[in-house]
Every structure is written in C-alpha cells, then in structure tokens.
N, C-alpha and C. Protein backbone atom coordinates (compact mmCIF):
# COMPACT_ATOMS: atom_id res chain seq x y z
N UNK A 1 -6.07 22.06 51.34
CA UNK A 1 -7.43 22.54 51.14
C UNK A 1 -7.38 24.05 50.93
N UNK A 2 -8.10 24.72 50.11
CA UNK A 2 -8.25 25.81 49.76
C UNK A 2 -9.11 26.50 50.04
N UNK A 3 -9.91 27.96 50.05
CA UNK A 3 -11.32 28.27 50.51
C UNK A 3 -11.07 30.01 49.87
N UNK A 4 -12.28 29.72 49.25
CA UNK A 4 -12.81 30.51 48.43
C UNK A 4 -14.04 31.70 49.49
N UNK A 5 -12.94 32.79 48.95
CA UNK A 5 -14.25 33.63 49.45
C UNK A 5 -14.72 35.00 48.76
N UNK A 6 -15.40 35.55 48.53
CA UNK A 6 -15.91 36.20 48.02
C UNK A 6 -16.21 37.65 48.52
N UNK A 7 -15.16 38.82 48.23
CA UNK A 7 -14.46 40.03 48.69
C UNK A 7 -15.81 40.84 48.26
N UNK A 8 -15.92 41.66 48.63
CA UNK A 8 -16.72 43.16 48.45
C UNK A 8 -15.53 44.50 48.64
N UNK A 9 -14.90 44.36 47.47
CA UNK A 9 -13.24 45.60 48.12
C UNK A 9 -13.89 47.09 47.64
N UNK A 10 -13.63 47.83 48.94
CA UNK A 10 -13.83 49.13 48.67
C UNK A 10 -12.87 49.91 47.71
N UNK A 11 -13.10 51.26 47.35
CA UNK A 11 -12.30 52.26 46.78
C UNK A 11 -11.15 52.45 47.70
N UNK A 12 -9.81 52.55 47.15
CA UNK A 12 -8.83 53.26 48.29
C UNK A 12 -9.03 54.55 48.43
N UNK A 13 -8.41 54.43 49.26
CA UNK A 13 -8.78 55.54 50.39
C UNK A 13 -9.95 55.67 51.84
N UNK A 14 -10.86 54.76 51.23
CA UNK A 14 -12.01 54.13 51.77
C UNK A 14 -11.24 54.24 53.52
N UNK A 15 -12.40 54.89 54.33
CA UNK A 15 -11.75 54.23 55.79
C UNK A 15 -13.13 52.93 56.27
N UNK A 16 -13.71 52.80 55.48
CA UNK A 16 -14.58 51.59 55.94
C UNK A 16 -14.08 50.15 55.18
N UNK A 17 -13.78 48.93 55.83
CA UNK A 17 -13.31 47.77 55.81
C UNK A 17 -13.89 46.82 54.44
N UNK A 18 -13.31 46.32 54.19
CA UNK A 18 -13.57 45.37 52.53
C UNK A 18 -14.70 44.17 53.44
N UNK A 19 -15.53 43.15 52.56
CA UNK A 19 -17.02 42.93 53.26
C UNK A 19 -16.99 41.68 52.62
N UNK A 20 -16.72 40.74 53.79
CA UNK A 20 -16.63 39.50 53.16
C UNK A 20 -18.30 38.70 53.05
N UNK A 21 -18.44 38.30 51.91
CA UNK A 21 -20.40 38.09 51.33
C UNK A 21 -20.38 36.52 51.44
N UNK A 22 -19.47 35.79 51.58
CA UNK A 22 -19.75 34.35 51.22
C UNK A 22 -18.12 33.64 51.57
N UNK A 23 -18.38 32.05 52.12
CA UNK A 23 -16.68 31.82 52.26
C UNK A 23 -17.01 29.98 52.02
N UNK A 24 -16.67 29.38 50.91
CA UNK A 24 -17.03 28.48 50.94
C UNK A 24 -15.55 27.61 50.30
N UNK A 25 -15.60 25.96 50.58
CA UNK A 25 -14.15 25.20 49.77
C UNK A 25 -14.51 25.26 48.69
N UNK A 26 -15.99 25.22 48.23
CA UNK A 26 -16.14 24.77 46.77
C UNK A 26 -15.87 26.28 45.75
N UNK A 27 -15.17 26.28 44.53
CA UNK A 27 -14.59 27.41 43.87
C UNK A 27 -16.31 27.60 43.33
N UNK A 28 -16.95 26.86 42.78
CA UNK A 28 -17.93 27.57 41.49
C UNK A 28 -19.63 27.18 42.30
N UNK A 29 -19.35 27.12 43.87
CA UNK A 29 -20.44 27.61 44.95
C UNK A 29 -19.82 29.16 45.20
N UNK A 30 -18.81 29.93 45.03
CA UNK A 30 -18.24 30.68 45.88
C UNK A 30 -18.67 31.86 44.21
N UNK A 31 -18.11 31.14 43.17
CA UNK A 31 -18.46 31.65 41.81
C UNK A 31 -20.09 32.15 41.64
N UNK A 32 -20.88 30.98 42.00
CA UNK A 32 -22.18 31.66 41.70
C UNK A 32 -22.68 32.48 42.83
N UNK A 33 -22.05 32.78 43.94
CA UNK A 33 -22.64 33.78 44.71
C UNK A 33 -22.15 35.19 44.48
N UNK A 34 -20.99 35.26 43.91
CA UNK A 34 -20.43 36.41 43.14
C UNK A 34 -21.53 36.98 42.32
N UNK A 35 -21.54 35.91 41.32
CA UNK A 35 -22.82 36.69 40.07
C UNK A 35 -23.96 36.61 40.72
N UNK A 36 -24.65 36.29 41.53
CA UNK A 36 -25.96 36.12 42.55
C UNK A 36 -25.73 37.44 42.79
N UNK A 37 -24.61 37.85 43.52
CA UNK A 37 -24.70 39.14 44.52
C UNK A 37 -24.45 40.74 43.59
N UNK A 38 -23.92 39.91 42.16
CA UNK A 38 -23.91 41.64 41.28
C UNK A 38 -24.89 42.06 41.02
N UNK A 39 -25.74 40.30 40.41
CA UNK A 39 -27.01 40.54 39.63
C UNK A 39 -28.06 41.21 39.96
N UNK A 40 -27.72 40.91 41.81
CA UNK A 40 -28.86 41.61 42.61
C UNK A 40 -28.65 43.08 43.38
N UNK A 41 -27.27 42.98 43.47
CA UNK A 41 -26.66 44.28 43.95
C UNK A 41 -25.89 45.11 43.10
N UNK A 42 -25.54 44.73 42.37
CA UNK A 42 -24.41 45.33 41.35
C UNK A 42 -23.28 45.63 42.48
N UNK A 43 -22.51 46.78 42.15
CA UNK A 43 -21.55 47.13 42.68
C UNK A 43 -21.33 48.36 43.67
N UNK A 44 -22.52 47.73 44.48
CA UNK A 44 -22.67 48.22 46.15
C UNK A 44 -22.96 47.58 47.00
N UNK A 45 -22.49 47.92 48.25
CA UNK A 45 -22.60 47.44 49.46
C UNK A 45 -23.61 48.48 50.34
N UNK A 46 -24.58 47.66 51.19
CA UNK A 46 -25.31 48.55 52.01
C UNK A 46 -25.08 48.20 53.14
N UNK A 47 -24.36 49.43 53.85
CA UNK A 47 -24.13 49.65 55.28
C UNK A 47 -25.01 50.19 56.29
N UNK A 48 -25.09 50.17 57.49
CA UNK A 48 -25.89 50.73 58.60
C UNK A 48 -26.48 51.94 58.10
N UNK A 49 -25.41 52.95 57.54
CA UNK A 49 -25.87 54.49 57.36
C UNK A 49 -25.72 54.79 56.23
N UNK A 50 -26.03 54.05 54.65
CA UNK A 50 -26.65 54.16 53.55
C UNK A 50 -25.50 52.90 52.42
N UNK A 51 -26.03 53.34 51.51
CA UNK A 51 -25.29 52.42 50.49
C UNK A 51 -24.52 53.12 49.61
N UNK A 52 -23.39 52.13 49.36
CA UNK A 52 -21.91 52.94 48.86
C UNK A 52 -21.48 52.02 47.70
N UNK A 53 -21.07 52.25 46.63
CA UNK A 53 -20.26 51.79 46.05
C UNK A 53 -18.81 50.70 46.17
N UNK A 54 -18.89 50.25 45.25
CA UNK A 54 -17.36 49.30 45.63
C UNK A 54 -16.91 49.51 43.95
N UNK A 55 -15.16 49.15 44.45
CA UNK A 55 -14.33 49.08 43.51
C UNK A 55 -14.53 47.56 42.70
N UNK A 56 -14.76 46.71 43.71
CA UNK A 56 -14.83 45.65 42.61
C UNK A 56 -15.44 44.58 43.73
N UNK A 57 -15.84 43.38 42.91
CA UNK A 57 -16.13 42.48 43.47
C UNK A 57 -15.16 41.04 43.16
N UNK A 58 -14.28 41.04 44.08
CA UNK A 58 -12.93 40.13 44.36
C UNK A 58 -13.30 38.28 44.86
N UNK A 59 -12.56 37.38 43.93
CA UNK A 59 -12.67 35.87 44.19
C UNK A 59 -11.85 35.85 45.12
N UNK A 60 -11.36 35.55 46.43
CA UNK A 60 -9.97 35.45 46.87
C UNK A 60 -10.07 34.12 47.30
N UNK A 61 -8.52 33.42 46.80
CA UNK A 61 -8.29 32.08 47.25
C UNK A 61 -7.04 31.88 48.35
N UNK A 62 -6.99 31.20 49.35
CA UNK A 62 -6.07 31.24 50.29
C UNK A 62 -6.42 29.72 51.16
N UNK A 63 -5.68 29.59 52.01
CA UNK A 63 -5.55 28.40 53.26
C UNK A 63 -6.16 28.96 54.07
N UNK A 64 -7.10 28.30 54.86
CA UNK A 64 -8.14 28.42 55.72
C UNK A 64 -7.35 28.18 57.22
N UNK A 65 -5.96 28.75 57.17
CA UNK A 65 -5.19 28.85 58.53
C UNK A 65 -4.57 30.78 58.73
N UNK A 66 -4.81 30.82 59.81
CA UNK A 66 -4.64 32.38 60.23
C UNK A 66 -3.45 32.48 60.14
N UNK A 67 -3.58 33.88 59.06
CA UNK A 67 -2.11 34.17 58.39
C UNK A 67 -1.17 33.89 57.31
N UNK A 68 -2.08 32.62 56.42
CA UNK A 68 -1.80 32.22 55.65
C UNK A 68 -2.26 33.15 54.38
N UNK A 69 -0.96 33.25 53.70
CA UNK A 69 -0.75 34.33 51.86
C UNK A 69 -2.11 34.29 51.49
N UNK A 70 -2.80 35.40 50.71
CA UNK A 70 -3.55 35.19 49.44
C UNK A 70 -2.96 34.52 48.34
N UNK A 71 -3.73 33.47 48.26
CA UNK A 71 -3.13 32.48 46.80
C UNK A 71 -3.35 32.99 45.69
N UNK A 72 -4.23 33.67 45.29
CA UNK A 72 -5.13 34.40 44.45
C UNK A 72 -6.48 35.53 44.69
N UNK A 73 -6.34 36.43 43.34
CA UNK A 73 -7.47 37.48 44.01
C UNK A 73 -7.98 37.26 42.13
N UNK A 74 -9.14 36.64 41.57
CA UNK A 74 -9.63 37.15 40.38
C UNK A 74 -11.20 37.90 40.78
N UNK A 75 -11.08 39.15 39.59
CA UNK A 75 -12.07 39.84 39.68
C UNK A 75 -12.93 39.32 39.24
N UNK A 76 -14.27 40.07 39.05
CA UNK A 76 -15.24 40.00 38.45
C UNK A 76 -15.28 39.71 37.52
N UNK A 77 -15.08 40.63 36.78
CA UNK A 77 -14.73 41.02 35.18
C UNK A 77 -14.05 40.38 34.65
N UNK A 78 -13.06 39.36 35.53
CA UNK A 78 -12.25 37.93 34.56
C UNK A 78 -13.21 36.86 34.67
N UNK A 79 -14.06 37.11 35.61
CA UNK A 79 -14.73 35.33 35.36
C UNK A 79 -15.76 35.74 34.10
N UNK A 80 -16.52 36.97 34.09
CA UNK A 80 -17.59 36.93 33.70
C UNK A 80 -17.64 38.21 32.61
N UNK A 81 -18.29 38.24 31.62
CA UNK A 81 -18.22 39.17 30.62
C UNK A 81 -18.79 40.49 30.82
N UNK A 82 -19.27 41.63 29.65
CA UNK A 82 -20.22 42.42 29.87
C UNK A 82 -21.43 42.01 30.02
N UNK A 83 -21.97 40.91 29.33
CA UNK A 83 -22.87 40.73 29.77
C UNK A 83 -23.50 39.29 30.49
N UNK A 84 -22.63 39.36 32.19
CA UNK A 84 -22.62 38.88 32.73
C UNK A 84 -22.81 37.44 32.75
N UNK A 85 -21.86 36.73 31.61
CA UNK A 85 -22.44 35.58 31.21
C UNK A 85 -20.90 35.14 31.62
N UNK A 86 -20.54 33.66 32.12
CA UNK A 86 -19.56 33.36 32.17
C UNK A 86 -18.52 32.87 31.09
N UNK A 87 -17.25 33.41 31.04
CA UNK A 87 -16.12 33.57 30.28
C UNK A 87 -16.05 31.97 29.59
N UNK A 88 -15.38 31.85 28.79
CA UNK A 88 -14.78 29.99 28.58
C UNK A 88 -13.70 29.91 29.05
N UNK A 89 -12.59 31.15 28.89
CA UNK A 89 -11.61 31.44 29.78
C UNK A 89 -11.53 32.25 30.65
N UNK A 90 -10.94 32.51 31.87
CA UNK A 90 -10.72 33.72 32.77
C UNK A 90 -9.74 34.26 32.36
N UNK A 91 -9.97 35.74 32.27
CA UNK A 91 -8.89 36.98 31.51
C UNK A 91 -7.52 37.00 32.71
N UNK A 92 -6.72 37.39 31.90
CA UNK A 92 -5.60 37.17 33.31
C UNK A 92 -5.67 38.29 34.17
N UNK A 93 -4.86 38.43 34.72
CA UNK A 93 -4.95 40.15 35.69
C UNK A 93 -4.99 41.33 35.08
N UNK A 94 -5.08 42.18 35.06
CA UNK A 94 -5.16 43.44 33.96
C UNK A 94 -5.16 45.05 34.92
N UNK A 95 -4.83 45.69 33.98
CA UNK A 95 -4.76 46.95 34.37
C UNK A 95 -6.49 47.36 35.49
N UNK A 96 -7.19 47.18 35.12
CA UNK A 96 -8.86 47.46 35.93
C UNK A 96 -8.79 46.83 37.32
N UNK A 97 -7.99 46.35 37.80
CA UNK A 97 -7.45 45.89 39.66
C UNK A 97 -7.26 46.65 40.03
C-alpha cells in the first residue's frame, strides 16, 4: 500500500518546517487537493505570524510505515500546466526541483 501526501516544501535555507496539507491512499484524491490548494492559495503557506511563500508544492509517495524511503516526490508543475489544467503526461523531473 502506498500513501500519497501532499508537501507544502519551503525555500532552503528556510528554518521553518515543510507543511503537510493532505495525506490520503488514493493518488488523484491527493492530486485534486494539490490543485484545490494552489488554486486557492497559490504558492503560500499561512503561518501563526504572517504568510510566506513556498518553493513548491510537492506529491510525495512512500509506505505508510515509520521510516520507510520516499518512493517519489512529483511537483506541481509536472502534473499540471501553466495554465493549471492537467498534463496527459507528467513531465519527468527537471531542473525547477
């Protein structure tokens, strides 16, 4: 079993923690809360003491046992286009990670 969750990754250097928004088995329940959460937030997170930017908004796939590898990390920008419409294919990894 696999489980999909849905990263909020800060800028490095960042000393505040990456923000997990959603954690579900199903891949394209975990998919539409991604584009749910750009459409409505774009590419910030709001914290206690204001709202900040993020580097990206991350799919991550892994085993739902502590300690177990990231299986996968696709971005944003591979599932979904400029204009936020979904891909027919997902772009592979690319330099913008």
């Amino acid at each position: 079993m696999i489980e999909y969750s849905v990263m909020l990754k800060r800028w490095p250097g960042s000393s505040r923690p990456d923000v997990c928004i959603f954690r579900d088995e199903d891949r394209e329940k975990a998919i539409s809360e991604m584009r749910h959460y750009v459409k409505t937030n774009g590419f910030s997170v709001q914290d206690p003491d204001g709202r900040f930017t993020i580097s990206s908004v991350l799919l991550v796939a892994k085993e739902p046992i502590v300690g177990a590898p990231v299986l996968s990390e696709t971005a944003y920008f591979q599932i979904f286009n400029e204009y936020d419409e979904r891909r027919k294919e997902e772009l592979p990894r690319g330099d913008y990670q």
